[in-house]
Protein backbone atom coordinates (compact mmCIF):
# COMPACT_ATOMS: atom_id res chain seq x y z
CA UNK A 1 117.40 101.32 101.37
CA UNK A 2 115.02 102.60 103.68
CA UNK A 3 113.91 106.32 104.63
CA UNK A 4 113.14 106.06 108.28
CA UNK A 5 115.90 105.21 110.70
CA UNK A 6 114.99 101.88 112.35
CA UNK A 7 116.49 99.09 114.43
CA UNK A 8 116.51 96.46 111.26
CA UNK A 9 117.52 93.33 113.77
CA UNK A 10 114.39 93.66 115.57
CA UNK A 11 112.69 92.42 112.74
CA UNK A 12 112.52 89.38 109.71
CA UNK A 13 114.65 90.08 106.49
CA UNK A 14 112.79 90.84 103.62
CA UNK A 15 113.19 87.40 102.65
CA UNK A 16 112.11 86.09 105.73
CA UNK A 17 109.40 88.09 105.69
CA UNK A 18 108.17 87.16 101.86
CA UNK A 19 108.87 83.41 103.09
CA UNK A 20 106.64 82.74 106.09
CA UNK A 21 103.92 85.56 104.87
CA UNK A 22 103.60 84.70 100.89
CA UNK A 23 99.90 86.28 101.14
CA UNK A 24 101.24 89.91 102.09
CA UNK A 25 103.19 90.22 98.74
CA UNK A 26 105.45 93.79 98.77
CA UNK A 27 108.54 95.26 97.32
CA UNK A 28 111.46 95.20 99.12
CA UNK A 29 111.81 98.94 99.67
CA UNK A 30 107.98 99.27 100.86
CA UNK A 31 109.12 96.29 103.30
CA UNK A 32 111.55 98.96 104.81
CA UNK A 33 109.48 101.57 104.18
CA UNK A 34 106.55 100.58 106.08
CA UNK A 35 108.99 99.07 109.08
CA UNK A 36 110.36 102.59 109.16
CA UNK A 37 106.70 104.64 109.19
CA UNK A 38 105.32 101.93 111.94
CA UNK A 39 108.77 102.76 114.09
CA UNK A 40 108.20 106.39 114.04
CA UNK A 41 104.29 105.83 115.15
CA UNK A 42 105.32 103.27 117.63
CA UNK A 43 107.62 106.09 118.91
CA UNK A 44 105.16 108.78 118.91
CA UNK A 45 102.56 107.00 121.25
CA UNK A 46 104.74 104.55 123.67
CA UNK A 47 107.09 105.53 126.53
CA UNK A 48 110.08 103.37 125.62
CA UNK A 49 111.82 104.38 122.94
CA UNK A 50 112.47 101.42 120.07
CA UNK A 51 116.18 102.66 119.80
CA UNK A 52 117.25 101.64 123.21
CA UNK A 53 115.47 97.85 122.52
CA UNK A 54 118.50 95.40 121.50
CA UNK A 55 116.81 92.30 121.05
CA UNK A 56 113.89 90.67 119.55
CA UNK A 57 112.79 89.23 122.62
CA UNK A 58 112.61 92.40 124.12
CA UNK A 59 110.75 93.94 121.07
CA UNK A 60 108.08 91.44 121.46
CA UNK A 61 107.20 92.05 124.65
CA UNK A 62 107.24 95.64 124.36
CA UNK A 63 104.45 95.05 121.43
CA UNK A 64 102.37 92.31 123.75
CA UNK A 65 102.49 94.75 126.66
CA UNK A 66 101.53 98.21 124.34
CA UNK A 67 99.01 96.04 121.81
CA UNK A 68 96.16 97.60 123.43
CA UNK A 69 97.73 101.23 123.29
CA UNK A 70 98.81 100.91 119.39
CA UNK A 71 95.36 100.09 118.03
CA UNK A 72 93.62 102.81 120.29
CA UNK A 73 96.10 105.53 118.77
CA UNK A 74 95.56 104.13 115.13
CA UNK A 75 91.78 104.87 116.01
CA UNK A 76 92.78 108.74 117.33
CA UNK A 77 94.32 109.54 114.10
CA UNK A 78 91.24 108.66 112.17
CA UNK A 79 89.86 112.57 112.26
CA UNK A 80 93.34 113.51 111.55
CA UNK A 81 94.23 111.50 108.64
CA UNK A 82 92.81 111.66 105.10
CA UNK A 83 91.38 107.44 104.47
CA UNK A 84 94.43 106.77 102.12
CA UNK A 85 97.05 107.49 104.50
CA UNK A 86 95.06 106.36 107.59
CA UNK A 87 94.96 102.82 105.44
CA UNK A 88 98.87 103.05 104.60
CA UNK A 89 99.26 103.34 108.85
CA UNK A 90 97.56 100.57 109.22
CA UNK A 91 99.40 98.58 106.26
CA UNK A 92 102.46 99.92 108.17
CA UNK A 93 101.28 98.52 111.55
CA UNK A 94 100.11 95.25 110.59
CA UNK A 95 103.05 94.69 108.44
CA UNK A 96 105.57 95.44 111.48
CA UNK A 97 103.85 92.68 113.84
CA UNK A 98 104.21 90.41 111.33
CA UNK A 99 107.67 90.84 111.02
CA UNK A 100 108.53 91.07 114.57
CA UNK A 101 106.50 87.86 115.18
CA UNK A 102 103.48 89.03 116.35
CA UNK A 103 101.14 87.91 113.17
CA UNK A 104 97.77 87.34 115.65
CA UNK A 105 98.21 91.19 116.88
CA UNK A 106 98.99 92.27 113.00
CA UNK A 107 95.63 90.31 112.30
CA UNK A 108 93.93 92.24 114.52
CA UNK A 109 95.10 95.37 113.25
CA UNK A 110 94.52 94.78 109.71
CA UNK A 111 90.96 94.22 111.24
CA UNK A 112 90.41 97.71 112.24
CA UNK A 113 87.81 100.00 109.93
CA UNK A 114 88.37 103.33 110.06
CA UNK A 115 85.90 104.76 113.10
CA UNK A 116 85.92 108.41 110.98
CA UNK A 117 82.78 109.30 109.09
CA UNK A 118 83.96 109.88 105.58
CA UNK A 119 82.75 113.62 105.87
CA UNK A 120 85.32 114.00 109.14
CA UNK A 121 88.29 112.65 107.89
CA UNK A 122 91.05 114.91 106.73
CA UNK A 123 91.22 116.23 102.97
CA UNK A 124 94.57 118.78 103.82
CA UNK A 125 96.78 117.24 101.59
CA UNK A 126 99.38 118.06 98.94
CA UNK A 127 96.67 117.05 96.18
CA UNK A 128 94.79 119.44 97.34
CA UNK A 129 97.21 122.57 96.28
CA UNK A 130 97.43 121.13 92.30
CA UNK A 131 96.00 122.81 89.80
CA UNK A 132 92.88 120.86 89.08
CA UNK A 133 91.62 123.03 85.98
CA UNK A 134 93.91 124.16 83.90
CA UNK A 135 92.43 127.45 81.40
CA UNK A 136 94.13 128.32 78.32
CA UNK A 137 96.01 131.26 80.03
CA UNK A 138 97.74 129.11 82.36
CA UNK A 139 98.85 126.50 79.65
CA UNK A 140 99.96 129.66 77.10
CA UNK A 141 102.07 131.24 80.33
CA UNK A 142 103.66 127.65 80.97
CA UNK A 143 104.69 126.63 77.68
CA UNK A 144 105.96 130.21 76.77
CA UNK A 145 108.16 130.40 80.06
CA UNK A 146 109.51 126.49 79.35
CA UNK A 147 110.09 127.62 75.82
CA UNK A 148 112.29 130.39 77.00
CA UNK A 149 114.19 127.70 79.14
CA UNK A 150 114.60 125.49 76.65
CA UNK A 151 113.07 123.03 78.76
CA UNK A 152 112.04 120.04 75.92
CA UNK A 153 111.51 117.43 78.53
CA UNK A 154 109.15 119.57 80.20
CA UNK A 155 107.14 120.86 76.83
CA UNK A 156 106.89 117.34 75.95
CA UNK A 157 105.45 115.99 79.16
CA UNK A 158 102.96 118.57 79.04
CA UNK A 159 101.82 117.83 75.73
CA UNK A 160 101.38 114.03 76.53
CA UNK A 161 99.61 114.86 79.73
CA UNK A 162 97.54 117.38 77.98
CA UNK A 163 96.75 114.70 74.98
CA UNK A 164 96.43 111.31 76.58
CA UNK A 165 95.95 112.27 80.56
CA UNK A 166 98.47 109.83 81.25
CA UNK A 167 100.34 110.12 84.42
CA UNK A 168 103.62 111.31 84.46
CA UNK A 169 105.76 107.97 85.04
CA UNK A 170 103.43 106.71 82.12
CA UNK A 171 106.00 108.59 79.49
CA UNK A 172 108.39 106.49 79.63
CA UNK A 173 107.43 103.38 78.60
CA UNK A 174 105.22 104.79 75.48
CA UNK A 175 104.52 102.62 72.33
CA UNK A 176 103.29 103.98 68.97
CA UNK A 177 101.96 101.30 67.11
CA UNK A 178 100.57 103.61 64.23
CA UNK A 179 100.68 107.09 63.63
CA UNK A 180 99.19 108.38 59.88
CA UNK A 181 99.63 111.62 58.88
CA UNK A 182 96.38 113.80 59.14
CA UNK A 183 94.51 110.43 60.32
CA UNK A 184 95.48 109.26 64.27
CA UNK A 185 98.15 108.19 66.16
CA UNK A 186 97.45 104.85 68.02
CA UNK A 187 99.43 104.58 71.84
CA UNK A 188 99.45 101.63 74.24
CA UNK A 189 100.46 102.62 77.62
CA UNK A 190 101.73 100.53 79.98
CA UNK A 191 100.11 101.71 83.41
CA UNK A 192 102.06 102.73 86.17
CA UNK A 193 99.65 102.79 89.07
CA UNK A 194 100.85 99.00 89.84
CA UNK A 195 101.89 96.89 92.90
CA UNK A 196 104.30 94.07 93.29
CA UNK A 197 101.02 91.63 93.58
CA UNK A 198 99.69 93.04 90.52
CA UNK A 199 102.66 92.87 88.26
CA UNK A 200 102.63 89.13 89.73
CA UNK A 201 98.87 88.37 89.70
CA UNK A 202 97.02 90.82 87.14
CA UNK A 203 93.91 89.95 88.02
CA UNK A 204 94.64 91.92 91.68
CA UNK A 205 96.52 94.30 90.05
CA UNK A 206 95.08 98.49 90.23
CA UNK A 207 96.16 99.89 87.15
CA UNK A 208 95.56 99.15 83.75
CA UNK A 209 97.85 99.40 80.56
CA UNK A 210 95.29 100.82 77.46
CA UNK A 211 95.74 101.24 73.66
CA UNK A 212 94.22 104.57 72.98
CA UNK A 213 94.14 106.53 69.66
CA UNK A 214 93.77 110.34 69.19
CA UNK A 215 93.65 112.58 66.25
CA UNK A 216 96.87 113.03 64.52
CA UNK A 217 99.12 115.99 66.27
CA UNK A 218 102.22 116.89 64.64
CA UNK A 219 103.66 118.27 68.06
CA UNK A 220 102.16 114.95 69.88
CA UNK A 221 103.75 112.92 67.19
CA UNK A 222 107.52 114.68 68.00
CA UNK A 223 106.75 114.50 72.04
CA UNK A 224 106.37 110.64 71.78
CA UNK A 225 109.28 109.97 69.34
CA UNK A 226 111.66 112.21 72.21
CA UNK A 227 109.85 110.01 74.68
CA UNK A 228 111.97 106.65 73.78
CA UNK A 229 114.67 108.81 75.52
CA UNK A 230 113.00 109.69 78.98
CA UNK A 231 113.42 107.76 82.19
CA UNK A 232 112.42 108.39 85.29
CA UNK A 233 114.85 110.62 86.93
CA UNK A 234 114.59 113.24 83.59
CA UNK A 235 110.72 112.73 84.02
CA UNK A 236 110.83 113.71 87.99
CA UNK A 237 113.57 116.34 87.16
CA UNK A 238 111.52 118.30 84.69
CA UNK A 239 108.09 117.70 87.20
CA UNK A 240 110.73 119.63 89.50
CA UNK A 241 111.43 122.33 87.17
CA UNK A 242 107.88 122.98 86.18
CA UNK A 243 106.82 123.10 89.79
CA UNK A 244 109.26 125.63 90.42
CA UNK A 245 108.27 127.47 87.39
CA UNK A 246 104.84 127.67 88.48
CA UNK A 247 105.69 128.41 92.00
CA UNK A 248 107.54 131.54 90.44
CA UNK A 249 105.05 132.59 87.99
CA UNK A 250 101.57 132.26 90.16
CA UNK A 251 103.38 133.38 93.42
CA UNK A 252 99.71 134.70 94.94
CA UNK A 253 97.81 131.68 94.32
CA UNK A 254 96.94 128.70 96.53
CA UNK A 255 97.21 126.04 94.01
CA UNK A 256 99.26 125.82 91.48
CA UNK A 257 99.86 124.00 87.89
CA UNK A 258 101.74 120.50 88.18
CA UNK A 259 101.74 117.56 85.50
CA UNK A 260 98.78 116.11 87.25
CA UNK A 261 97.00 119.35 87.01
CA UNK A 262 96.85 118.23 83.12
CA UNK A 263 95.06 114.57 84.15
CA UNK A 264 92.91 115.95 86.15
CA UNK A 265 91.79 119.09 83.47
CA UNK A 266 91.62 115.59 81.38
CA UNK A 267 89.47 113.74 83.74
CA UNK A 268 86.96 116.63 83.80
CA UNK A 269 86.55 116.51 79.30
CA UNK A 270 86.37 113.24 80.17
CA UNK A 271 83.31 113.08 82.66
CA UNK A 272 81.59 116.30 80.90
CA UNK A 273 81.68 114.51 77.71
CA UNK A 274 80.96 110.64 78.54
CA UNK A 275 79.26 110.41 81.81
CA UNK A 276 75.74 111.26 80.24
CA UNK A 277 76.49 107.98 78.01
CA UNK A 278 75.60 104.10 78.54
CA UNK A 279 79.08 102.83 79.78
CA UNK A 280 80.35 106.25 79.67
CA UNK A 281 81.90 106.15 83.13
CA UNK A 282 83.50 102.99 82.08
CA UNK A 283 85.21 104.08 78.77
CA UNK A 284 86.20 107.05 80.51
CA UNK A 285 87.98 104.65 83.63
CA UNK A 286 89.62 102.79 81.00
CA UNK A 287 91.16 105.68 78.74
CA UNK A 288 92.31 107.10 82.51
CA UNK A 289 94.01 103.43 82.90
CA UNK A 290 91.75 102.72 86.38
CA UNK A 291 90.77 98.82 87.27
CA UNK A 292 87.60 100.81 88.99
CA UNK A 293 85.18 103.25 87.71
CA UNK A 294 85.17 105.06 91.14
CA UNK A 295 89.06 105.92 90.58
CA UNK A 296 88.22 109.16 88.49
CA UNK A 297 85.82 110.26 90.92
CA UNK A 298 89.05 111.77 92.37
CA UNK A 299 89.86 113.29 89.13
CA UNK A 300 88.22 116.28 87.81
CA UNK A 301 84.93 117.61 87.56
CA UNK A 302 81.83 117.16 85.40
CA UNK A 303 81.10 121.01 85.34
CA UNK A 304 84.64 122.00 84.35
CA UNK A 305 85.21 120.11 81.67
CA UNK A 306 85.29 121.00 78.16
CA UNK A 307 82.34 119.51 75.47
CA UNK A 308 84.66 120.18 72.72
CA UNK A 309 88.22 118.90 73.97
CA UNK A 310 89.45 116.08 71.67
CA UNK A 311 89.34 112.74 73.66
CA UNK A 312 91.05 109.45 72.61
CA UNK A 313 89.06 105.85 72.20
CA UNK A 314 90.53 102.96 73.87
CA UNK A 315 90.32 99.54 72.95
CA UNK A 316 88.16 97.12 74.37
CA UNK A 317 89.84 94.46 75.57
CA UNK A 318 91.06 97.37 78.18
CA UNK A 319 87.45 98.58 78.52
CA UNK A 320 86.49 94.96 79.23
CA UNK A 321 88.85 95.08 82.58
CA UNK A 322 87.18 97.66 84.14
CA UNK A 323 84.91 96.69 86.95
CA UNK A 324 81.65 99.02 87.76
CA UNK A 325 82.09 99.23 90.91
CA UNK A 326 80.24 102.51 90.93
CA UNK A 327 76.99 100.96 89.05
CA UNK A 328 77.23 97.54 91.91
CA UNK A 329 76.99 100.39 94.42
CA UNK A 330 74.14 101.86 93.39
CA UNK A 331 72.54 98.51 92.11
CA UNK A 332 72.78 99.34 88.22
CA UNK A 333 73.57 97.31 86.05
CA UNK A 334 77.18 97.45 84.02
CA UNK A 335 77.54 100.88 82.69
CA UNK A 336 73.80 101.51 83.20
CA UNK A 337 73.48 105.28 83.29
CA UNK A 338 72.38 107.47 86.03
CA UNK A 339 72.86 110.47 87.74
CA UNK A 340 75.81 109.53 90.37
CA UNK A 341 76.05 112.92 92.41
CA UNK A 342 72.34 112.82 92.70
CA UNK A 343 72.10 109.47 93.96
CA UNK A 344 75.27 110.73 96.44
CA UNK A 345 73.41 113.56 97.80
CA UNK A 346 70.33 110.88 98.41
CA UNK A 347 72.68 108.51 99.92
CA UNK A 348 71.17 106.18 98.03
CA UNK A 349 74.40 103.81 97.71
CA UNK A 350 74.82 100.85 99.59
CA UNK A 351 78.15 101.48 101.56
CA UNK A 352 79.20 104.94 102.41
CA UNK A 353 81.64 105.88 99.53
CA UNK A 354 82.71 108.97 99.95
CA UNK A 355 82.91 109.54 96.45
CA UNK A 356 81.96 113.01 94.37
CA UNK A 357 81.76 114.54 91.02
């Protein structure tokens, strides 16, 4: 089922499509998805409007004749865009040639960099208003007002987030392989943060599943057994209810307290407490569940985070997975320490990152 209304006979079936293009491996409904998001651009920056095209041949030659136009306007948007959703356009684009029959001009697409300067694109988006440090207050107000509800989904998500900085999807497909009393519990989560190609070639794939193990909790012990029960619509259900909650609560605020705000809060305990380390940056990419130790540059910050927090160990066959990508930019060697933001401010890397601290 798609989102965006489209003309579906102007272009290959999903089949089709996964048939003559076996390189360009996606689900079906980010097929549709990305048909529908390249429709409404097309739409936005040609004169004839895609609805009143009936046939294919017609479609093509609307595409040959407004090829030129199309990658000029995917430039314009590069100031406008943050890089992520400047790259999905493109995916979108180069994706909707393809299936109309027009693989050279999707080629050429694909092709494009991004023109922007890192420091000019756009950073205005919905990340932006989460919660990226959560204090004590905030997490007492939360839990009391979800207590009050008698919102159990919702007290358990927080305490997994707030124990294991897993993402929110992550609960639901939690494994406790041992838990002693007054010892550690031991968790392998299977990562989320996944693609079609990398569920079907792992070696390409962007998130990692992890074993980690943590001090025994009573109340983290409980919030994984109730866990067994949770799927995704109860997980995005209570994510709903707590962003309302907090909408309520913090009415003057800009940003405001989400389950990520609990991975990122993470992700700064993390970086305070391991990125001074040899491999730190690594151990902390693979208790996050990132393929890359740049990933958790987008999470948290060194000077917010907490010395003391208790932070899991991972195993290392996870830890093993994780490519330094960070240390290959700088030159270092794998989980060589160094100061990154320094280096940043220096430029000292070898391709413009646009990463921070």
């Amino acid at each position: 089922m798609t989102h965006t209304r489209f003309n579906e006979k102007l272009f290959k079936t999903y089949n089709k499509f996964c048939k003559d293009h076996k390189k360009d491996i996606l689900k079906e409904t980010t097929y549709y998805n990305y048909l529908g998001d390249a429709s409404a651009f097309l739409n936005k920056v040609i004169v004839t409007n895609i609805a009143s095209i009936r046939t294919k041949k017609e479609f093509k030659a609307m595409l040959a004749e407004n090829h030129a136009l199309v990658m000029l306007s995917l430039k314009a948007t590069a100031h406008s865009k943050t890089s992520d959703s400047w790259r999905k356009l493109r995916r979108a684009l180069t994706i909707m040639y393809k299936a109309a029959g027009k693989s050279k001009y999707g080629d050429e697409i694909r092709a494009i960099d991004n023109p922007a300067p890192v420091s000019e694109r756009s950073h205005n988006t919905k990340k932006s208003r989460r919660l990226v440090k959560v204090t004590d207050d905030v997490m007492r107000v939360i839990v009391k007002d979800r207590i009050e509800h008698k919102d159990q989904d919702s007290l358990d998500l927080i305490v997994l987030g707030k124990s294991l900085g897993i993402r929110p999807s992550e609960a639901e497909h939690l494994e406790v392989l041992s838990a002693f009393e007054d010892e550690e519990i031991t968790v392998k989560i299977k990562g989320s943060k996944k693609t079609l190609i990398g569920e079907k070639q792992k070696f390409k794939a962007r998130g990692l599943d992890r074993i980690l193990t943590v001090s025994y909790n009573k109340s983290l012990h409980d919030a994984l057994t109730r866990s067994k029960g949770l799927d995704e619509l109860r997980i995005k259900a209570a994510q709903m209810r707590i962003h309302r909650a907090s909408r309520k609560m913090f009415n003057n605020t800009v940003k405001h307290f989400c389950l990520y705000s609990l991975r990122y809060t993470f992700g700064s305990n993390l970086k305070r407490q391991l990125y001074e380390t040899e491999g730190g940056r690594i151990i902390a990419a693979a208790i996050m569940g990132h393929k890359n130790t740049s990933s958790i540059s987008s999470y948290g910050h060194f000077r917010s985070g907490n010395v003391s927090a208790n932070i899991p160990s991972v195993d290392e066959e996870t830890i093993s997975k994780v490519k330094d990508d960070i240390g290959e930019r700088f030159g270092k060697t794998r989980g060589e320490n160094f100061d990154i933001g320094q280096a940043i401010r220096n430029r000292d890397y070898n391709k413009d990152p646009g990463m921070s601290l």
